[in-house]
N, C-alpha and C. Protein backbone atom coordinates (compact mmCIF):
# COMPACT_ATOMS: atom_id res chain seq x y z
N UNK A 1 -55.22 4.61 -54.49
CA UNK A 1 -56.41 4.52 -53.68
C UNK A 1 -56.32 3.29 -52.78
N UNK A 2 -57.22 3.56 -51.24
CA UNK A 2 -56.65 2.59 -50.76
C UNK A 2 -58.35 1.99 -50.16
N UNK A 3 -58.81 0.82 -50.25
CA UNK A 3 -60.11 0.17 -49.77
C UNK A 3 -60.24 0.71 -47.83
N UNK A 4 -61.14 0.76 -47.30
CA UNK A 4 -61.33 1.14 -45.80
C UNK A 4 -61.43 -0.68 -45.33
N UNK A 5 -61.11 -0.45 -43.97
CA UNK A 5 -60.92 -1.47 -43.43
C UNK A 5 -61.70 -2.60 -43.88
N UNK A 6 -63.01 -2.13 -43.53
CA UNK A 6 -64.03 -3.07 -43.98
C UNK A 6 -64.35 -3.72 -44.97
N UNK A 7 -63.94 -2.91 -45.75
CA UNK A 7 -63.78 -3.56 -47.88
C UNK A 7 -62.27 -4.58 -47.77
N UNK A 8 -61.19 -4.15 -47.05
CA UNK A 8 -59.97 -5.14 -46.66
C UNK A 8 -60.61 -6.18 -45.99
N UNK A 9 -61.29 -6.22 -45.01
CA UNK A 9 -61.69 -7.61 -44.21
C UNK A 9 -62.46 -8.31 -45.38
N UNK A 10 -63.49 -7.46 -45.93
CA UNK A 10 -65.08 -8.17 -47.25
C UNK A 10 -63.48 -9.15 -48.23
N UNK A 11 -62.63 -8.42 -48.25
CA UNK A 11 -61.90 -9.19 -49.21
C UNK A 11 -60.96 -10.23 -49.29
N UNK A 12 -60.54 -10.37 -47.75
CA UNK A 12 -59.40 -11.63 -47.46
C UNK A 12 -60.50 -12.37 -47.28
N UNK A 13 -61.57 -11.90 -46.84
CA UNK A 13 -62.64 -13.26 -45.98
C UNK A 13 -63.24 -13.94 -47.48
N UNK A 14 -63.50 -13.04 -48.41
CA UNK A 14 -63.73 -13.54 -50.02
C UNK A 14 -63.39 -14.72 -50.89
N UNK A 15 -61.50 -13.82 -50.53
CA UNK A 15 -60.54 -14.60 -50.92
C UNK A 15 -60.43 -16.12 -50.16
N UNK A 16 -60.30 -15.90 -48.93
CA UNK A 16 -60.33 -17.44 -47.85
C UNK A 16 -61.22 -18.03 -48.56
N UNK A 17 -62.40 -17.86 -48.66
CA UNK A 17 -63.27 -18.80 -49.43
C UNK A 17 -63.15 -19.26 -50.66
N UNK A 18 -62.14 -18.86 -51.94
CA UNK A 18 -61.78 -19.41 -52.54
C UNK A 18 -60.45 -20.04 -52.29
N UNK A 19 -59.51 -19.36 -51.83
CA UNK A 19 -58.87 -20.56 -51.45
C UNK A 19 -58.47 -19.91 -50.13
N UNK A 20 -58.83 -21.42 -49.25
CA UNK A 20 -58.75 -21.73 -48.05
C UNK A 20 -57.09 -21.73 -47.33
N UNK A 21 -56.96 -21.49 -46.44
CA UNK A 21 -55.09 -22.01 -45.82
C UNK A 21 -54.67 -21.00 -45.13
N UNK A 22 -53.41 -21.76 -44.74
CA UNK A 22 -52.94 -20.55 -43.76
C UNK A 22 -52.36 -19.51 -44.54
N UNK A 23 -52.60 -18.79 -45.51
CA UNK A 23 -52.32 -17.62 -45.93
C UNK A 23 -52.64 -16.61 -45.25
N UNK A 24 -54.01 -16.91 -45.02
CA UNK A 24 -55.03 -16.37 -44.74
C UNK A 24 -54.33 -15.17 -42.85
N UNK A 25 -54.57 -16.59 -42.33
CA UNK A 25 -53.88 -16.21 -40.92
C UNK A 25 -52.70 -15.29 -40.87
N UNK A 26 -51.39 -15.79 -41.91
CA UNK A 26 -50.54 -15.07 -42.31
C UNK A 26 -50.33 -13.60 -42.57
N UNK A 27 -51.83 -13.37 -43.58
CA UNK A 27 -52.20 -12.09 -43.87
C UNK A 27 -52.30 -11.33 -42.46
N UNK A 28 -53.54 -11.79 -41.38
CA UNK A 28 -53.76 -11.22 -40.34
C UNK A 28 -53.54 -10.70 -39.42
N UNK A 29 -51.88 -11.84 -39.33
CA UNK A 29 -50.78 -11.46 -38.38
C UNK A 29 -49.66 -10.08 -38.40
N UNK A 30 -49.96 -10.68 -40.20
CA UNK A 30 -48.65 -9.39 -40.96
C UNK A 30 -49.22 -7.71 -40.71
N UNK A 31 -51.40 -7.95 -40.93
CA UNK A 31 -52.13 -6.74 -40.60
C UNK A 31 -51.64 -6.12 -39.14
N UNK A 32 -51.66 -7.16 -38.15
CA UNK A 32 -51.50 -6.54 -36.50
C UNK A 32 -50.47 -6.09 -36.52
N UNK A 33 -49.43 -6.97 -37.43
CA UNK A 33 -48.04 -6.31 -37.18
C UNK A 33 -47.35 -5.06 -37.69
N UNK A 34 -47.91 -4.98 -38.59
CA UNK A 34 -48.03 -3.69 -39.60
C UNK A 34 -48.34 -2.24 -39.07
N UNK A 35 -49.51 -2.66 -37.93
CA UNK A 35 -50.34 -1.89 -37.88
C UNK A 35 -49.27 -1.44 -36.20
N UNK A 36 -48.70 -2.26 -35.66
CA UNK A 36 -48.51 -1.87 -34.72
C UNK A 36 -47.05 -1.06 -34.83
N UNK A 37 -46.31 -1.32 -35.78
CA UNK A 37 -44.79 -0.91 -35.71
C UNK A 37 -45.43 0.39 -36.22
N UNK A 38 -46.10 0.67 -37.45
CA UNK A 38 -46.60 2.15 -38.20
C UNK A 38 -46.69 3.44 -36.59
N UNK A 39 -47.34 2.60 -35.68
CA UNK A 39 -47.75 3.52 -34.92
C UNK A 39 -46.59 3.84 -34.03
N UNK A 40 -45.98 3.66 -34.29
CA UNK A 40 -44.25 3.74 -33.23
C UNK A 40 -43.68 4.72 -34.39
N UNK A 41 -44.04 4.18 -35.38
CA UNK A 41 -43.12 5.18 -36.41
C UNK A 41 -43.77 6.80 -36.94
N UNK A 42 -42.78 7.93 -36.81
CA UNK A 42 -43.67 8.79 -37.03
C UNK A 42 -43.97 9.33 -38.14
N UNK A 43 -45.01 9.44 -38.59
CA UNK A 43 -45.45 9.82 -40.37
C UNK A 43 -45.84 8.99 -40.77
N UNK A 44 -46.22 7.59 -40.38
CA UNK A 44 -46.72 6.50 -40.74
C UNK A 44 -48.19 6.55 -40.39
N UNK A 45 -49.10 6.29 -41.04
CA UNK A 45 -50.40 5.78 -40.82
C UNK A 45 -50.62 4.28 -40.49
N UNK A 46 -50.97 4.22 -39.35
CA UNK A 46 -51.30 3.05 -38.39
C UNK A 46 -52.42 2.29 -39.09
N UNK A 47 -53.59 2.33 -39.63
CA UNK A 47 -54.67 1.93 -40.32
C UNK A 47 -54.41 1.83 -41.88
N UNK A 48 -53.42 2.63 -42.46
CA UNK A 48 -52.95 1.90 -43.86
C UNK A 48 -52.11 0.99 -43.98
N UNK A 49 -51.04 1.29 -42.97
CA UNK A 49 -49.97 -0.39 -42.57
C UNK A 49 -51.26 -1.29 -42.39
N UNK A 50 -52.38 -1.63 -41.57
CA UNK A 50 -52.66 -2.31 -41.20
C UNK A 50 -53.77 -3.16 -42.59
N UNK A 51 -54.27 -2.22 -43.33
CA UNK A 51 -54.88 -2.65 -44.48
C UNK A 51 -54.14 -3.33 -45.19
N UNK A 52 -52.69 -2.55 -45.93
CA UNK A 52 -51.89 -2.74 -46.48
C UNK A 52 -51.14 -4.26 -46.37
N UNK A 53 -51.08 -4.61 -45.25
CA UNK A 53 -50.93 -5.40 -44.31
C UNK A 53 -51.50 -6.78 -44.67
N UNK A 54 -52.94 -6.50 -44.49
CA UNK A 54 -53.94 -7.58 -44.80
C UNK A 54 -53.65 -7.93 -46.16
N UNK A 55 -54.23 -7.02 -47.25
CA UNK A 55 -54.18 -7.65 -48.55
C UNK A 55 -52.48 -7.75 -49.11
N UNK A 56 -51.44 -7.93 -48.39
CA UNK A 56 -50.37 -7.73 -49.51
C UNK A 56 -50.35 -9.07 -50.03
N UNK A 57 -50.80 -10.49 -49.72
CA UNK A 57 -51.10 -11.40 -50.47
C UNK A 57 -52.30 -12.01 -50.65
N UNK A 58 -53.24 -10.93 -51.71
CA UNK A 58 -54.49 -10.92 -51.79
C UNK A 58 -54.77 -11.77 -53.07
N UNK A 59 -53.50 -11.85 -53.85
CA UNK A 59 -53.29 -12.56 -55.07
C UNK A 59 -53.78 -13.84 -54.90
N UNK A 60 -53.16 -14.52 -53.31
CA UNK A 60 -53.40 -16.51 -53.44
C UNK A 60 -54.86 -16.62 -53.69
N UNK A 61 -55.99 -15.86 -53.65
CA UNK A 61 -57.31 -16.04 -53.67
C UNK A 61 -57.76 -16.85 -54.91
N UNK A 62 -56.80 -17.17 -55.99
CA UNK A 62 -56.70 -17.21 -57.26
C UNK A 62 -56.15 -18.80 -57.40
N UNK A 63 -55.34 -19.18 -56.08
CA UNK A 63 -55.30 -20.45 -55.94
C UNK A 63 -53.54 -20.43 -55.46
N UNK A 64 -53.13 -21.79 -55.09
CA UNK A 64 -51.77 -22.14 -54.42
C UNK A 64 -50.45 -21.65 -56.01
N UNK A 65 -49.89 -20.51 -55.32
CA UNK A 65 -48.58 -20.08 -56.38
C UNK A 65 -47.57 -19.49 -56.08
N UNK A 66 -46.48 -19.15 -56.47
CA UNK A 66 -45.29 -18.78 -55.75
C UNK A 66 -45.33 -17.32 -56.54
N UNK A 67 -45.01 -17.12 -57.25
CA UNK A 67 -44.31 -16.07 -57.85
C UNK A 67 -45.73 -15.22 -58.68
N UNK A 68 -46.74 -16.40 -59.28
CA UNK A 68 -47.96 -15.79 -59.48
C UNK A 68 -48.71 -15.15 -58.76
N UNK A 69 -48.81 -15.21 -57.12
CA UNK A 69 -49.22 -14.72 -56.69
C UNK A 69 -49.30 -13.61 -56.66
N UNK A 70 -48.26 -12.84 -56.55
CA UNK A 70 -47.75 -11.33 -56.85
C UNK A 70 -48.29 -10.83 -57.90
N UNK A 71 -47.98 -11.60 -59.48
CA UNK A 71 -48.89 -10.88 -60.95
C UNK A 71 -50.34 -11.10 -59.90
N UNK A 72 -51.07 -12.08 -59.70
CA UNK A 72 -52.43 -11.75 -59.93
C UNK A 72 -52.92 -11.05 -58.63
N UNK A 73 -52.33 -10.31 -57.33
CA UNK A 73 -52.90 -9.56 -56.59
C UNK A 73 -52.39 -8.35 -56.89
N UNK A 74 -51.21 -7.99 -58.02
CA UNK A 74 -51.38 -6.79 -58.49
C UNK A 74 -52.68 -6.34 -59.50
N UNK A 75 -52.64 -7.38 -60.39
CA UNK A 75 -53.83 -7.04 -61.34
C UNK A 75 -55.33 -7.09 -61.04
N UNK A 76 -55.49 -8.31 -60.01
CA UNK A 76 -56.67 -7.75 -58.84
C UNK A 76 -57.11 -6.55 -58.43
N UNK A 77 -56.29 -6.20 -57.75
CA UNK A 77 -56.11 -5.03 -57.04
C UNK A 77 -55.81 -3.43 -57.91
N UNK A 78 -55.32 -3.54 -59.27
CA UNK A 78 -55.34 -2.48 -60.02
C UNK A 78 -56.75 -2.63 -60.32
N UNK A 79 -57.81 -3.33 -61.00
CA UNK A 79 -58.71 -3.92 -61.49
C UNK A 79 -59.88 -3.31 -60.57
N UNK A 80 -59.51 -3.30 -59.15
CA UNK A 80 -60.75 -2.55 -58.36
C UNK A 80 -60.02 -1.56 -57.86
N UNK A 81 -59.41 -0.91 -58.22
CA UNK A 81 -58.92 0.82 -58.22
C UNK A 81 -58.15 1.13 -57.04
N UNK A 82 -57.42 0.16 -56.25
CA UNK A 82 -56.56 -0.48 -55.37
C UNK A 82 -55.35 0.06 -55.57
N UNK A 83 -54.69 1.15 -56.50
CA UNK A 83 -53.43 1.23 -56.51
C UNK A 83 -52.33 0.79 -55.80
N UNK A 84 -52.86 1.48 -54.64
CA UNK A 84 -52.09 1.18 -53.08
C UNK A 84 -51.86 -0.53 -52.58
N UNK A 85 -52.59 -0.74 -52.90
CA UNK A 85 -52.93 -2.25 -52.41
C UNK A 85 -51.82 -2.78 -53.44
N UNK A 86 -52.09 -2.47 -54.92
CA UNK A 86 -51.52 -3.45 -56.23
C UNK A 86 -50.13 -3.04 -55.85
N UNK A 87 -49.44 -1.93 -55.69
CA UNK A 87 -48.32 -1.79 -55.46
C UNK A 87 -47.69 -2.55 -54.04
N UNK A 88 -48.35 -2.81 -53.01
CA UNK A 88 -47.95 -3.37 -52.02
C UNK A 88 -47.57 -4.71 -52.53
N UNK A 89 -48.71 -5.68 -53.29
CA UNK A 89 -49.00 -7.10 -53.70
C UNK A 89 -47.86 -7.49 -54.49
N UNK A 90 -46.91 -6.28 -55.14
CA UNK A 90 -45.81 -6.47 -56.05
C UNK A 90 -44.29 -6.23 -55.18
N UNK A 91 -44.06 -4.89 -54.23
CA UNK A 91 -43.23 -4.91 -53.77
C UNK A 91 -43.00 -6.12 -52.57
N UNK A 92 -43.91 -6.76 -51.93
CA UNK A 92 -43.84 -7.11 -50.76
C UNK A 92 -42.59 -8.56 -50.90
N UNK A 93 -42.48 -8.76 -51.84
CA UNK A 93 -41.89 -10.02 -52.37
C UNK A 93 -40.12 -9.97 -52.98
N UNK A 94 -40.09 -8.39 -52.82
CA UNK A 94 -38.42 -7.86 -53.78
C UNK A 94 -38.01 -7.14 -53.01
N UNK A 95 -37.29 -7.24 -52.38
CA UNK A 95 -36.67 -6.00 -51.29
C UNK A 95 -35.35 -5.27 -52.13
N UNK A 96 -35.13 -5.57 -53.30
CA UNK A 96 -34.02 -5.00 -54.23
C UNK A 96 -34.83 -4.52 -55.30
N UNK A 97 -36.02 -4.83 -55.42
CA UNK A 97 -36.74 -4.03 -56.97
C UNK A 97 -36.87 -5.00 -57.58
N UNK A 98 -36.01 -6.26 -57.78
CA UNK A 98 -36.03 -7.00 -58.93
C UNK A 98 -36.10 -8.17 -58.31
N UNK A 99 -36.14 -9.29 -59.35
CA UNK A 99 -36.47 -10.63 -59.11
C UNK A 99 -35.73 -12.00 -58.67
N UNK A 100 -34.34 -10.82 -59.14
CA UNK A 100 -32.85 -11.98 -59.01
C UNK A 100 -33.02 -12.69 -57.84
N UNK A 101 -33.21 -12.40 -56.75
CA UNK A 101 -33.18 -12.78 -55.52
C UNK A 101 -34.16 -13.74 -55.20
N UNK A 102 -35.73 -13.85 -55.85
CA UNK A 102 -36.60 -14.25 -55.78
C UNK A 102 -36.58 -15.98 -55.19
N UNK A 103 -36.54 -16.82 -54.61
CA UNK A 103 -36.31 -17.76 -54.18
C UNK A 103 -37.36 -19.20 -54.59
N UNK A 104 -38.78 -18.42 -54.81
CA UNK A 104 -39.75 -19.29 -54.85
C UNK A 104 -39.69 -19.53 -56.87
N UNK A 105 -40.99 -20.49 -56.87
CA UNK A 105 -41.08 -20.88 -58.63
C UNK A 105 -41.57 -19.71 -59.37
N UNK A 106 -40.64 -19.75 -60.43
CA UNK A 106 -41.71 -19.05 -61.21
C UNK A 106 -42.54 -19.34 -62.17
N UNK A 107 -43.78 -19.29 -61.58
CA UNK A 107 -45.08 -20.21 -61.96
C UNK A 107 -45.57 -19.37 -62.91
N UNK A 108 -45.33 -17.62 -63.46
CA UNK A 108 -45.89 -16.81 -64.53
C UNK A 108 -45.87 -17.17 -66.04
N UNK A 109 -46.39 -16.83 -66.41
CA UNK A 109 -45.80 -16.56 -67.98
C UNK A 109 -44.74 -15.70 -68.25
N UNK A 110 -44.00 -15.65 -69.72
CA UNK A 110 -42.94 -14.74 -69.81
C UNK A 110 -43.47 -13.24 -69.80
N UNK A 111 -44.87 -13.05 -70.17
CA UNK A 111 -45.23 -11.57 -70.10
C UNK A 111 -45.49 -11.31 -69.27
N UNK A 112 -46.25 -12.58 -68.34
CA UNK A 112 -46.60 -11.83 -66.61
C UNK A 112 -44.96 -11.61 -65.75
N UNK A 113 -44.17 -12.25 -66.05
CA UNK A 113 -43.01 -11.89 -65.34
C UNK A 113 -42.10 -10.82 -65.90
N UNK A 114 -42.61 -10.56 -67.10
CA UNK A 114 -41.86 -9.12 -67.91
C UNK A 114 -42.32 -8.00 -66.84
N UNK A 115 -43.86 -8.24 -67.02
CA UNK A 115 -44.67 -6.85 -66.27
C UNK A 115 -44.22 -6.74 -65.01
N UNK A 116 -43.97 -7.91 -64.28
CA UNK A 116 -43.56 -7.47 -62.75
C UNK A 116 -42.30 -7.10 -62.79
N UNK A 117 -41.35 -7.06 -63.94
CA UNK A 117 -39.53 -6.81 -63.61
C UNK A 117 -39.21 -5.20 -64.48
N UNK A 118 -40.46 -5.03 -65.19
CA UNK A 118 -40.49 -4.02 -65.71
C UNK A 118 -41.31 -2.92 -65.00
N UNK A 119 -42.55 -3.65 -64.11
CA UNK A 119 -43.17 -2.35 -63.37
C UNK A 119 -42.27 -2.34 -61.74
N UNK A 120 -41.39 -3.16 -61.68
CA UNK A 120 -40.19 -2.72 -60.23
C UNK A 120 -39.64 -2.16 -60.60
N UNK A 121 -39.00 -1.95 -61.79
CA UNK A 121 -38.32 -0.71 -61.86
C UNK A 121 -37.85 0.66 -62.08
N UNK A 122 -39.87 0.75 -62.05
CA UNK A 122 -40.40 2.05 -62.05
C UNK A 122 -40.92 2.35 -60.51
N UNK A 123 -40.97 1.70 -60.00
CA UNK A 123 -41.80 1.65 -58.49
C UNK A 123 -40.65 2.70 -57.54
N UNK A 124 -40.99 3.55 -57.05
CA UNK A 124 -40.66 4.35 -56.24
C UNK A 124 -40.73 3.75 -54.31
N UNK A 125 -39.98 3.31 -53.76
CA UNK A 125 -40.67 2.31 -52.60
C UNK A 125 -40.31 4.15 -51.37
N UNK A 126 -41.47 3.19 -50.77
CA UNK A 126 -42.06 4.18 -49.35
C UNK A 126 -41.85 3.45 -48.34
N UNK A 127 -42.16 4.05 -47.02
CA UNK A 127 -42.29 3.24 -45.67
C UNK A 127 -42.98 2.45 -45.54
N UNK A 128 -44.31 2.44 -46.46
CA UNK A 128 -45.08 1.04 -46.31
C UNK A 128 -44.18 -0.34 -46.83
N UNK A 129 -43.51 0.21 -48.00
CA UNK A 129 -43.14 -0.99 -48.87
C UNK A 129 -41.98 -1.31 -48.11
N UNK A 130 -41.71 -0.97 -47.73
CA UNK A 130 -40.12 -1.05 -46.27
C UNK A 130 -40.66 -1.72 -45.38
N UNK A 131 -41.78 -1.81 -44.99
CA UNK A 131 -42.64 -2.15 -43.80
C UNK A 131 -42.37 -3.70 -43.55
């Protein structure tokens, strides 16, 4: 399931308010950009890139983290029936499925980083997650 635009904006603008920064902007840019390549591409939805877009780091709302970010805007985002969203918040960060590559800290616990190396490699990736 995926939130309509307006529940995506109610929620970065949420998130900004708990934590503040250029994430935020980051998010916004990645939305326009998202939104604009989808529409060049054909079979792509232009307005789900662009949601998709917005929240894929909906996690920092939770505060400054590298690798946490990802656990907690998946579980966010499963949590309000976001599938779409939680799966974006996890792939957007692994372009191989897995973590080897991962560059930033890993700030998780051993179970929050089990769940993310164990739910990539069930994850089926699409054109969004390519995006």
């Amino acid at each position: 399931m995926l939130p309509v635009q307006e529940m995506a904006e109610f929620l970065l603008k949420d998130a900004e308010e708990c934590n503040p920064g250029a994430w935020v902007n980051h998010s916004r840019v990645t939305a326009q950009c998202a939104e604009r390549i989808a529409r060049e591409c054909e079979g792509m939805d232009s307005q789900k890139a662009y949601i998709l877009g917005l929240l894929h780091d909906i996690g920092r709302k939770f505060g400054v983290k590298h690798l946490g970010h990802v656990y907690d805007g998946y579980q966010y985002m499963l949590k309000l029936g976001f599938d779409e969203v939680a799966k974006i918040c996890l792939t957007h960060s692994f372009d191989d499925q897995t973590t080897d590559a991962y560059i930033g800290n890993f700030d998780t616990t051993e179970e929050e980083l089990r769940l993310i190396q164990d739910t990539l490699k069930t994850i089926v990736l699409d054109e969004y997650d390519r995006l």
